[in-house]
PDB file of N, CA and C in Angstrom:
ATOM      1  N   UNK A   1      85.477  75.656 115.190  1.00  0.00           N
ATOM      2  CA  UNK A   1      85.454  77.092 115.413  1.00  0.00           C
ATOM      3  C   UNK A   1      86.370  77.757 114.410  1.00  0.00           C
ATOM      4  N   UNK A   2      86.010  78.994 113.863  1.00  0.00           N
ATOM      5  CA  UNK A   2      86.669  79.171 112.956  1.00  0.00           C
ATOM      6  C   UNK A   2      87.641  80.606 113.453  1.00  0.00           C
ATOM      7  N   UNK A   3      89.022  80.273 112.990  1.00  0.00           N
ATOM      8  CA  UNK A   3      89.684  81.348 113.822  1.00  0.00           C
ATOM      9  C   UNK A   3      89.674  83.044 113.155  1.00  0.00           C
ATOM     10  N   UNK A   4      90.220  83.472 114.531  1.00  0.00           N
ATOM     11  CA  UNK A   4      90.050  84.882 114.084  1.00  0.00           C
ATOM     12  C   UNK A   4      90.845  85.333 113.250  1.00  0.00           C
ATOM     13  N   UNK A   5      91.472  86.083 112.019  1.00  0.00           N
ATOM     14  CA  UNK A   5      92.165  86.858 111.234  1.00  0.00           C
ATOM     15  C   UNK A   5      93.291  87.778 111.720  1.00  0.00           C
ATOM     16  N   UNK A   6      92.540  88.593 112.984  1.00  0.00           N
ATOM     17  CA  UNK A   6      93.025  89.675 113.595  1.00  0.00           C
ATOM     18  C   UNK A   6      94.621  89.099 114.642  1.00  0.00           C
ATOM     19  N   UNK A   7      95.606  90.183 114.630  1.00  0.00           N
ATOM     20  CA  UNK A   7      96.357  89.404 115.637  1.00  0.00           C
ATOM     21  C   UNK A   7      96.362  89.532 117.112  1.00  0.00           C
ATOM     22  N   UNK A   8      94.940  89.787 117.674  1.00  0.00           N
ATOM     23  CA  UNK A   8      94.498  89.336 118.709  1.00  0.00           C
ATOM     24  C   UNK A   8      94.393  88.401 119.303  1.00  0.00           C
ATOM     25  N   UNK A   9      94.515  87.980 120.536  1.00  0.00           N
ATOM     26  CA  UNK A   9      93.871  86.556 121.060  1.00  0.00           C
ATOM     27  C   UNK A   9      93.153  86.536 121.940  1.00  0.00           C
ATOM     28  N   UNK A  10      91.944  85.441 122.014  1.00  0.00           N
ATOM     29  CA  UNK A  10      90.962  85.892 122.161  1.00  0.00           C
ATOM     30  C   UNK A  10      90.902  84.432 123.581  1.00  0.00           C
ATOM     31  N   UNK A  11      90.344  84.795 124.193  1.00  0.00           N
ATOM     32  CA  UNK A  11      89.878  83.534 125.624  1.00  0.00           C
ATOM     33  C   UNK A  11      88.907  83.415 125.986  1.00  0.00           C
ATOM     34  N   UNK A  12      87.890  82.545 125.625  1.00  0.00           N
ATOM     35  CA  UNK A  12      86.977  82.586 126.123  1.00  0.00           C
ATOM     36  C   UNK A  12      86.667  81.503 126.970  1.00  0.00           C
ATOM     37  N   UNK A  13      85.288  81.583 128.014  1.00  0.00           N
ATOM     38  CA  UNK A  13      84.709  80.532 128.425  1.00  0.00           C
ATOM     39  C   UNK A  13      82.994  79.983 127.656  1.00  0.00           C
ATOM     40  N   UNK A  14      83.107  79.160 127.716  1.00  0.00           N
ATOM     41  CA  UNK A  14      81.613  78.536 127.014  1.00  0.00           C
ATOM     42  C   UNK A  14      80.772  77.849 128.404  1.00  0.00           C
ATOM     43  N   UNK A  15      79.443  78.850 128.349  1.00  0.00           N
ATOM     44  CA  UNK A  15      79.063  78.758 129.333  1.00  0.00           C
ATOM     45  C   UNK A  15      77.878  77.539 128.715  1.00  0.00           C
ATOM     46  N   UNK A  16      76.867  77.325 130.017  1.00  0.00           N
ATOM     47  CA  UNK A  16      75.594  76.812 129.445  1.00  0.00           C
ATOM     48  C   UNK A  16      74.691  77.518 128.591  1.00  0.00           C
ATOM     49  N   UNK A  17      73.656  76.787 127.716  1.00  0.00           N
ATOM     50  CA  UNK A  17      72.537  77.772 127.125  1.00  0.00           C
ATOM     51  C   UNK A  17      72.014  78.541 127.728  1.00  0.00           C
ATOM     52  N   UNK A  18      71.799  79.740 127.658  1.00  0.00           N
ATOM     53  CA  UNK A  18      71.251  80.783 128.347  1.00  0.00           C
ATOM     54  C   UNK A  18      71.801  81.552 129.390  1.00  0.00           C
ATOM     55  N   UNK A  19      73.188  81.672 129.387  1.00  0.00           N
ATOM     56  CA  UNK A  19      73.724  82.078 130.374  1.00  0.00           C
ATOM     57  C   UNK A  19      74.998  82.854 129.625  1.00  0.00           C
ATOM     58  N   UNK A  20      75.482  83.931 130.614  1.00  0.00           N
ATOM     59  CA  UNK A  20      76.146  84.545 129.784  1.00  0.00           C
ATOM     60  C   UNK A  20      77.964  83.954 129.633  1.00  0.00           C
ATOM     61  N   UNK A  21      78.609  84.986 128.928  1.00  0.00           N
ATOM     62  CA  UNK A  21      79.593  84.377 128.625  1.00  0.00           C
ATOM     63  C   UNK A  21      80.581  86.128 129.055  1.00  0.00           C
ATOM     64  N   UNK A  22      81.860  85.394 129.483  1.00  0.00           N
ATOM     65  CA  UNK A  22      83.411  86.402 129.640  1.00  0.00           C
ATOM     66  C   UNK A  22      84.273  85.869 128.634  1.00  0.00           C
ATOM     67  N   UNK A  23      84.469  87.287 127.730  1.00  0.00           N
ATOM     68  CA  UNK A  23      85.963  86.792 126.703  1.00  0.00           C
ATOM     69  C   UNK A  23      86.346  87.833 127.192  1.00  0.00           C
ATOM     70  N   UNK A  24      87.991  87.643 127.034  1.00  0.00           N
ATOM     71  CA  UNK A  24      89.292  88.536 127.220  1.00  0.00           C
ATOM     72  C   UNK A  24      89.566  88.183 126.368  1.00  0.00           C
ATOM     73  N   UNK A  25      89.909  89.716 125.704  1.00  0.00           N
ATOM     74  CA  UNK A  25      90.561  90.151 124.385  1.00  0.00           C
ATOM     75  C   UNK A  25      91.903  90.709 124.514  1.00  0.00           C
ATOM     76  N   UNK A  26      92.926  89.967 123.921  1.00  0.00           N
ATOM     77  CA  UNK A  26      94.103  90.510 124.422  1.00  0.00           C
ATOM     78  C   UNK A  26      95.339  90.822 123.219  1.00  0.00           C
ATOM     79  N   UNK A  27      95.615  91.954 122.750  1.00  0.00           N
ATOM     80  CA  UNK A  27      96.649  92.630 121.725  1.00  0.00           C
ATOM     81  C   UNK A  27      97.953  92.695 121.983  1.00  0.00           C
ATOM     82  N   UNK A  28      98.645  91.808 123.000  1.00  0.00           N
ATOM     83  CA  UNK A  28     100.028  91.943 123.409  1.00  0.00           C
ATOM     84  C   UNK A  28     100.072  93.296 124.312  1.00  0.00           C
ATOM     85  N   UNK A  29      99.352  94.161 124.665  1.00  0.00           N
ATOM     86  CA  UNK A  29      99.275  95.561 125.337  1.00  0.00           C
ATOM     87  C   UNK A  29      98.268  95.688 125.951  1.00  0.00           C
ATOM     88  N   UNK A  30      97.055  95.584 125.626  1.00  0.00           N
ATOM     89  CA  UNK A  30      96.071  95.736 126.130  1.00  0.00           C
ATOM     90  C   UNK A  30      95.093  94.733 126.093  1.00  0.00           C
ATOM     91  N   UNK A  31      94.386  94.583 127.326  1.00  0.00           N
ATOM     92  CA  UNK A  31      92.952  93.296 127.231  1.00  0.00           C
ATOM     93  C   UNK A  31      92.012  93.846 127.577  1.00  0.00           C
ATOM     94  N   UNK A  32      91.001  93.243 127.041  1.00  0.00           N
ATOM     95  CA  UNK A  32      89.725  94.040 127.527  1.00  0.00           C
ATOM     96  C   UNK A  32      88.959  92.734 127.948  1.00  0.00           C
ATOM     97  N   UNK A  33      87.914  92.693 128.733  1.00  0.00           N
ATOM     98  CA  UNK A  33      86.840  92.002 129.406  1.00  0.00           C
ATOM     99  C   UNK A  33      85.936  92.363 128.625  1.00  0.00           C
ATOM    100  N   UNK A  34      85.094  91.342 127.929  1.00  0.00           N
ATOM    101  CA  UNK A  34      83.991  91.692 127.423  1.00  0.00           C
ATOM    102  C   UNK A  34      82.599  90.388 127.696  1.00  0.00           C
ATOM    103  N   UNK A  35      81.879  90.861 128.422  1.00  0.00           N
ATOM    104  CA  UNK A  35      80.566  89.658 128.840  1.00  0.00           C
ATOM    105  C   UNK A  35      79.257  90.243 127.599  1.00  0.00           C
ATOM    106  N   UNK A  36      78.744  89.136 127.470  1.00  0.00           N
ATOM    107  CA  UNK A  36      77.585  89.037 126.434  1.00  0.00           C
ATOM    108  C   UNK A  36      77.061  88.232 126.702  1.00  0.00           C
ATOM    109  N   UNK A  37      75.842  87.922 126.383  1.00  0.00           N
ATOM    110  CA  UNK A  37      74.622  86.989 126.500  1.00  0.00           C
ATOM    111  C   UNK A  37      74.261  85.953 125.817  1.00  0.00           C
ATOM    112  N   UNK A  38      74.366  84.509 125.933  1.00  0.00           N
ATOM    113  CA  UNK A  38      74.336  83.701 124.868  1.00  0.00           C
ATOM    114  C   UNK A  38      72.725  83.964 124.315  1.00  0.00           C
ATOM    115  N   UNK A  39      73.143  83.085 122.668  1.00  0.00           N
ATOM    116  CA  UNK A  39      71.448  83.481 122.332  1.00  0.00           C
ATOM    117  C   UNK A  39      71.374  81.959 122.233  1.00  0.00           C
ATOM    118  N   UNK A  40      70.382  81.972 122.391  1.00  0.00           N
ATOM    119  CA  UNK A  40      69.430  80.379 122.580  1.00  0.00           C
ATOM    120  C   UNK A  40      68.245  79.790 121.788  1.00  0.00           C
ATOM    121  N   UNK A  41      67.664  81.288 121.127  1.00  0.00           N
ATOM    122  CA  UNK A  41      66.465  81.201 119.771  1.00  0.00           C
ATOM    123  C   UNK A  41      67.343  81.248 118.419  1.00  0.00           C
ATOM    124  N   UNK A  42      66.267  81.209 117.395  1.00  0.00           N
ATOM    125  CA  UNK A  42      66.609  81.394 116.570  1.00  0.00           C
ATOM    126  C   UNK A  42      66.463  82.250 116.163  1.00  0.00           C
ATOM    127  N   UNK A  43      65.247  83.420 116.816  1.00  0.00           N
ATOM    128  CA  UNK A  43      65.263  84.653 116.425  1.00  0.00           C
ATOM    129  C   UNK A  43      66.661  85.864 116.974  1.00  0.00           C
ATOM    130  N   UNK A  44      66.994  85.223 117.150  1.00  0.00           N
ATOM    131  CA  UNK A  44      68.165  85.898 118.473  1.00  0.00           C
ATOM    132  C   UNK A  44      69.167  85.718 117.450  1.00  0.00           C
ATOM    133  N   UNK A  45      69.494  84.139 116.833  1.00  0.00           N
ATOM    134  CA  UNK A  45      70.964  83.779 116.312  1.00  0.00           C
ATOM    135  C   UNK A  45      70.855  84.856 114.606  1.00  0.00           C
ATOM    136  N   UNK A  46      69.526  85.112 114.595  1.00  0.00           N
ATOM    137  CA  UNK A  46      68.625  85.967 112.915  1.00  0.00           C
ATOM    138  C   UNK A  46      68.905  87.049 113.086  1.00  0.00           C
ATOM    139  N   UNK A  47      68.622  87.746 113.996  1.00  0.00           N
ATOM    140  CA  UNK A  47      68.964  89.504 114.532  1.00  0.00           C
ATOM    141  C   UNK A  47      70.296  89.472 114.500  1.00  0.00           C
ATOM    142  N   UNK A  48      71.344  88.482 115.203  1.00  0.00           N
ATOM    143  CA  UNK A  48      72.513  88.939 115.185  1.00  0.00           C
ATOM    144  C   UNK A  48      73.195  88.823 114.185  1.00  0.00           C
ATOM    145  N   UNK A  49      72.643  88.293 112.850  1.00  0.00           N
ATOM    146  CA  UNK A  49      73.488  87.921 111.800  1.00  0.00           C
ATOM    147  C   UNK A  49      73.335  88.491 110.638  1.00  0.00           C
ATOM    148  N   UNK A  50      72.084  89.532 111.328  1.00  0.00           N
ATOM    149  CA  UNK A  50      71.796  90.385 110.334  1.00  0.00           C
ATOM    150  C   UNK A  50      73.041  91.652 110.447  1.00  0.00           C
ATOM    151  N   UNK A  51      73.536  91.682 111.788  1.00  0.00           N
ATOM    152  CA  UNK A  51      74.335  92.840 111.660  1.00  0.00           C
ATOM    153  C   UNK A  51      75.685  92.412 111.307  1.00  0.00           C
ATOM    154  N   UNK A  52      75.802  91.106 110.902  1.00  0.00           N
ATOM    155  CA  UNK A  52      77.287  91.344 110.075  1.00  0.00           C
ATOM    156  C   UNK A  52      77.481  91.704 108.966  1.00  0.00           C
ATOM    157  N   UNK A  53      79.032  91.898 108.337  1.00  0.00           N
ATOM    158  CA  UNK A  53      79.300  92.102 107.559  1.00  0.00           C
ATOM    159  C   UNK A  53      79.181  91.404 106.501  1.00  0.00           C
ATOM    160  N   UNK A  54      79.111  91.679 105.300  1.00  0.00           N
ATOM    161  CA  UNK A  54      78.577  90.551 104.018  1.00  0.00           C
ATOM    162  C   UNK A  54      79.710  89.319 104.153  1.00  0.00           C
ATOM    163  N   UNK A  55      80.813  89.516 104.314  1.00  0.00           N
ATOM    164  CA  UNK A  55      82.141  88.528 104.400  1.00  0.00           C
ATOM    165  C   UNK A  55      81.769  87.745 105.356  1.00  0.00           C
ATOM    166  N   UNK A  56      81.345  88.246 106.728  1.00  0.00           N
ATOM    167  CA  UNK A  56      80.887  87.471 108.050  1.00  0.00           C
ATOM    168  C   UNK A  56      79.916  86.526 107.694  1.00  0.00           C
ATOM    169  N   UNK A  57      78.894  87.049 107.234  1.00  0.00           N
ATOM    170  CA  UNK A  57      77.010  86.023 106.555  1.00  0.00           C
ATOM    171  C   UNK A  57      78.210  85.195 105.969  1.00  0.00           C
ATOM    172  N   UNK A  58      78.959  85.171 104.929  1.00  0.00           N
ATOM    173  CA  UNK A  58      79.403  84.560 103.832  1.00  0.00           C
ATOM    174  C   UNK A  58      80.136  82.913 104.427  1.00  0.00           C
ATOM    175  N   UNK A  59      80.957  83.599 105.409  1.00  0.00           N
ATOM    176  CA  UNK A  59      81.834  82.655 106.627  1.00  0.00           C
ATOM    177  C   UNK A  59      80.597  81.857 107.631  1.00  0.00           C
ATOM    178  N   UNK A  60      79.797  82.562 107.986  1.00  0.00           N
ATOM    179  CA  UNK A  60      78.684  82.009 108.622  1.00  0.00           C
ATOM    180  C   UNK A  60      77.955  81.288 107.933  1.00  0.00           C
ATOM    181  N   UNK A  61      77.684  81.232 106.650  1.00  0.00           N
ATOM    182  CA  UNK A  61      76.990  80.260 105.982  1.00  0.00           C
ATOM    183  C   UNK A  61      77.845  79.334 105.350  1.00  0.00           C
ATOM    184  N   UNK A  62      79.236  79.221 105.294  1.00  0.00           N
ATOM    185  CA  UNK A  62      79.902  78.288 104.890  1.00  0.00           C
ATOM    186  C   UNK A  62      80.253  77.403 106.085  1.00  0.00           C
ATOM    187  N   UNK A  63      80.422  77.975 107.155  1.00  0.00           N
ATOM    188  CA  UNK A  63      80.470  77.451 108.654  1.00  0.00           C
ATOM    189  C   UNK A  63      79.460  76.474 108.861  1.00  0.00           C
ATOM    190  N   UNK A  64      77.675  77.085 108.257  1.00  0.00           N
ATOM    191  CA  UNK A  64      76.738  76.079 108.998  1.00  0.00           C
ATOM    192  C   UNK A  64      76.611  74.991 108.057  1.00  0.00           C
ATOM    193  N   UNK A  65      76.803  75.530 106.244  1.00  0.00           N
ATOM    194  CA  UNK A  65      76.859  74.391 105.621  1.00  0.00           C
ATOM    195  C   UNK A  65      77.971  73.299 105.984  1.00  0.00           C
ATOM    196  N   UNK A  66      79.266  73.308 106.286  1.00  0.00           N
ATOM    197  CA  UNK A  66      79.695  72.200 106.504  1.00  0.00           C
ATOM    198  C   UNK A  66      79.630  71.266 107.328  1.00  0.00           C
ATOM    199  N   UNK A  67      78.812  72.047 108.949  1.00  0.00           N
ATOM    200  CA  UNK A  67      78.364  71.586 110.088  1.00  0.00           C
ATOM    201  C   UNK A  67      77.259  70.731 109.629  1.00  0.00           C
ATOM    202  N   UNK A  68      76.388  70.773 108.807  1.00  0.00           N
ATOM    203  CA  UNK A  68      75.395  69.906 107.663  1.00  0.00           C
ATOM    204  C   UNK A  68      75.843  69.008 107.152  1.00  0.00           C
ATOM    205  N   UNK A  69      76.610  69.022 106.426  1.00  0.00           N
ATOM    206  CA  UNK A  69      77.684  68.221 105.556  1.00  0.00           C
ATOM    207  C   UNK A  69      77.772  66.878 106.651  1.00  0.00           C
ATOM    208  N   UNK A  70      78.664  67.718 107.632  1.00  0.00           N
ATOM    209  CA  UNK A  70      79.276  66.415 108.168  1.00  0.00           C
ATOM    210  C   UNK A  70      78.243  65.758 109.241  1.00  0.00           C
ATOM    211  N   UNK A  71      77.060  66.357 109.634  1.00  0.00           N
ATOM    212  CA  UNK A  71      76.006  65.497 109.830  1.00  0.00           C
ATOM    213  C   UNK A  71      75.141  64.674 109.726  1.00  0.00           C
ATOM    214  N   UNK A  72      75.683  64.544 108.202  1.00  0.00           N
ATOM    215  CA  UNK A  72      74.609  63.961 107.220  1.00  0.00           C
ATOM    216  C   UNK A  72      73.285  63.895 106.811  1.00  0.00           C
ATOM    217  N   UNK A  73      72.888  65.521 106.995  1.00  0.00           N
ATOM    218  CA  UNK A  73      71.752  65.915 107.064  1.00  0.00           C
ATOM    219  C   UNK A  73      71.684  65.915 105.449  1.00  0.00           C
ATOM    220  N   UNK A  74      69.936  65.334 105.199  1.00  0.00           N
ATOM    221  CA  UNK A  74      69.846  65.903 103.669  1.00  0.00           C
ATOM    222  C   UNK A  74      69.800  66.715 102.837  1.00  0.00           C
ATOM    223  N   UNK A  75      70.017  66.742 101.817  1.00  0.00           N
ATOM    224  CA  UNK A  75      69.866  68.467 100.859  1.00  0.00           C
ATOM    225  C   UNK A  75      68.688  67.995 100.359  1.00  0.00           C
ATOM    226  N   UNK A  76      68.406  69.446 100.374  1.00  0.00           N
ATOM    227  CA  UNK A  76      66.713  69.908  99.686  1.00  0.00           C
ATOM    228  C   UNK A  76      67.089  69.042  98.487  1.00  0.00           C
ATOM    229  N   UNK A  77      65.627  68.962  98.205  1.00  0.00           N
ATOM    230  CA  UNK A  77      65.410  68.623  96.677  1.00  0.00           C
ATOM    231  C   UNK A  77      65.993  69.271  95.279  1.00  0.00           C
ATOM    232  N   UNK A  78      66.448  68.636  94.651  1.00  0.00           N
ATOM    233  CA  UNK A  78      66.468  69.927  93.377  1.00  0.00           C
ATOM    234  C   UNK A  78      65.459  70.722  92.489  1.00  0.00           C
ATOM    235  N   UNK A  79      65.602  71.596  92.532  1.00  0.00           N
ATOM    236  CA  UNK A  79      64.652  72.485  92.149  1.00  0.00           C
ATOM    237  C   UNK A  79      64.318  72.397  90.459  1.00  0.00           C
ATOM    238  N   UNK A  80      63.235  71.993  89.940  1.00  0.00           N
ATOM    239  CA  UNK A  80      62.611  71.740  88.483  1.00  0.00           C
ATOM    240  C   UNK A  80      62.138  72.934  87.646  1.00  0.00           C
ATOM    241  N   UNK A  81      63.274  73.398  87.038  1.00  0.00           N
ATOM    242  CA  UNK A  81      62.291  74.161  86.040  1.00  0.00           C
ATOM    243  C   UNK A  81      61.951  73.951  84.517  1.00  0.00           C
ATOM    244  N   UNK A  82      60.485  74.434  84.381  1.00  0.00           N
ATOM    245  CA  UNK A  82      60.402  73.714  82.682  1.00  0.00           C
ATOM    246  C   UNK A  82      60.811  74.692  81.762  1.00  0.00           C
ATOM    247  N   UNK A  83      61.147  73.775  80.770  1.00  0.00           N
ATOM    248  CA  UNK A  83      61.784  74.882  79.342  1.00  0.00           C
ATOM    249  C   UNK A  83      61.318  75.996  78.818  1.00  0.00           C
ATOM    250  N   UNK A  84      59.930  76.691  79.422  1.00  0.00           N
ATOM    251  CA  UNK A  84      59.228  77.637  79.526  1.00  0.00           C
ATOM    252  C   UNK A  84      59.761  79.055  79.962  1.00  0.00           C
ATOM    253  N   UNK A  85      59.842  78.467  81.981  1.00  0.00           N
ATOM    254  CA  UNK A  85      60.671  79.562  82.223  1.00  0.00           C
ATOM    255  C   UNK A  85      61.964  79.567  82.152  1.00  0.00           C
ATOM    256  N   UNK A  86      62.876  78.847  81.785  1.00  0.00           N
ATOM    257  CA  UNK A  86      64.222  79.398  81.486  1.00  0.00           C
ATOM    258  C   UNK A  86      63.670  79.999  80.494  1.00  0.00           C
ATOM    259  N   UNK A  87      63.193  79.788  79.247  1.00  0.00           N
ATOM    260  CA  UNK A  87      63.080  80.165  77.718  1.00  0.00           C
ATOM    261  C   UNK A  87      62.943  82.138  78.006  1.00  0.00           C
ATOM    262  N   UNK A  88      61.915  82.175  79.460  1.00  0.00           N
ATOM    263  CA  UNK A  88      61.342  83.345  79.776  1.00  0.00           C
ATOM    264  C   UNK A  88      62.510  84.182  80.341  1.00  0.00           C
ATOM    265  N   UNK A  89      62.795  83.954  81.357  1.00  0.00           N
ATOM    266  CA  UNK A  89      64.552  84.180  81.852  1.00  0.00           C
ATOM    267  C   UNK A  89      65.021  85.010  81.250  1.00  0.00           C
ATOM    268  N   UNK A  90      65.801  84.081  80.267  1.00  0.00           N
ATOM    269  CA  UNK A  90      66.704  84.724  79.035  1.00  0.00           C
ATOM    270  C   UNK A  90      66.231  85.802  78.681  1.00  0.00           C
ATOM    271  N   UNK A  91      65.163  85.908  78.015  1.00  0.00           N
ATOM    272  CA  UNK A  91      64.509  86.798  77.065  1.00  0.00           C
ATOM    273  C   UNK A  91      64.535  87.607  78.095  1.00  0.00           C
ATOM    274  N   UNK A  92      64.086  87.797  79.095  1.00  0.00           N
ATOM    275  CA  UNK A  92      63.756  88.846  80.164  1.00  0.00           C
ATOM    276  C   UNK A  92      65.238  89.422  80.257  1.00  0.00           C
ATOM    277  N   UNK A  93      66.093  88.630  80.866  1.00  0.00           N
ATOM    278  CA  UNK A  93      67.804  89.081  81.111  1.00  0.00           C
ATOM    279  C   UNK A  93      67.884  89.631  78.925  1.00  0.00           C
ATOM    280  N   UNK A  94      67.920  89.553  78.398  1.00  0.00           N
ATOM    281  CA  UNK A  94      68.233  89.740  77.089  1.00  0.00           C
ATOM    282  C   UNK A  94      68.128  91.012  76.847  1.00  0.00           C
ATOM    283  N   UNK A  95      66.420  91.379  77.181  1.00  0.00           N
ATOM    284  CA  UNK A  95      65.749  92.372  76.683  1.00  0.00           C
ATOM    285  C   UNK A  95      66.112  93.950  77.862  1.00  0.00           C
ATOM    286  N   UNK A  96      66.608  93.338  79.068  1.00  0.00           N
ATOM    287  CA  UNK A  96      66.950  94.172  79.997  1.00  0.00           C
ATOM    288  C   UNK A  96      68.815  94.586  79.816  1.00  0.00           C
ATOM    289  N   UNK A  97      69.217  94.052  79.046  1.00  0.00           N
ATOM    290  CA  UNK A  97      70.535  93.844  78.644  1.00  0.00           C
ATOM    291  C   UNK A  97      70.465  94.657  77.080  1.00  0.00           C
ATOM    292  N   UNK A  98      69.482  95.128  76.145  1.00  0.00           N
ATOM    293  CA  UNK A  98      69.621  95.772  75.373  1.00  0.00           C
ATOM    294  C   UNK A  98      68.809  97.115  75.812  1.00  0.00           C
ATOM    295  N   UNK A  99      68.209  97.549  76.646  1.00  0.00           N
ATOM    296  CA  UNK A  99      68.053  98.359  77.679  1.00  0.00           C
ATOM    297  C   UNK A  99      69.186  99.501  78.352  1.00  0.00           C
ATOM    298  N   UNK A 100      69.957  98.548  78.413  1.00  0.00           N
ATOM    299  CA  UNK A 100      70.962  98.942  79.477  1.00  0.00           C
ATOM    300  C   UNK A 100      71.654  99.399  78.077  1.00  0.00           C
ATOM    301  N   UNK A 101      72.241  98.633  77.050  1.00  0.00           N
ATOM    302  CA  UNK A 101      72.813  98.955  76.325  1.00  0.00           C
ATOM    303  C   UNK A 101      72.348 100.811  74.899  1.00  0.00           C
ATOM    304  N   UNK A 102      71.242 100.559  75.389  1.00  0.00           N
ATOM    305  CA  UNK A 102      70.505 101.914  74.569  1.00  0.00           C
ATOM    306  C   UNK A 102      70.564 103.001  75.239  1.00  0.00           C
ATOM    307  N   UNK A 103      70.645 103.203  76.621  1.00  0.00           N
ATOM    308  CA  UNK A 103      70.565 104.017  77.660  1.00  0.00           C
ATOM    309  C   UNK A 103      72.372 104.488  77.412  1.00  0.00           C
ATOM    310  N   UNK A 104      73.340 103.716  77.467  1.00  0.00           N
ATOM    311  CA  UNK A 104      74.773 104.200  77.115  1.00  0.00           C
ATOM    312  C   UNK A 104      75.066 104.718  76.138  1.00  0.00           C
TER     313      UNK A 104
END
């Protein structure tokens, strides 16, 4: 689990799949009760990760890659490209790069 930043502390319980969950959030002054709904799809874990912040996706995808890692799940294949389209690439990034530069 990866900890929080904030100097909050946070308590939670981990319920079963599909069932909801109580955290108390607590600032040395004030706590708050907060219940939410576990998600259990994958369309559920997709919606909610769309509303983070780019830093959050960033932490969240370094989170699931290492959870991979240490599963020993395989990595995709490497991806083949022929000397064609890089050759095309370039020229494309090149020609959009003296573009940019004529426009200034």
């Amino acid at each position: 689990m990866m900890a929080c930043p904030c100097s909050w502390l946070h308590f939670n319980s981990f319920p079963s799949p599909g069932r909801s969950t109580n955290s108390l959030v607590f600032d040395g002054k004030t706590s708050i009760l907060i219940q939410s709904s576990t998600m259990t799809t994958l369309a559920e874990i997709e919606s909610a990760a769309e509303t983070l912040a780019p830093v959050e996706k960033q932490e969240l995808l370094l989170f699931l890659a290492a959870r991979l890692r240490a599963a020993g799940s395989p990595l995709p294949p490497p991806r083949r490209f022929t000397r064609e389209q890089v050759s095309q690439w370039i020229a494309e990034d090149e020609a959009d790069w003296k573009r940019l530069q004529d426009k200034g």
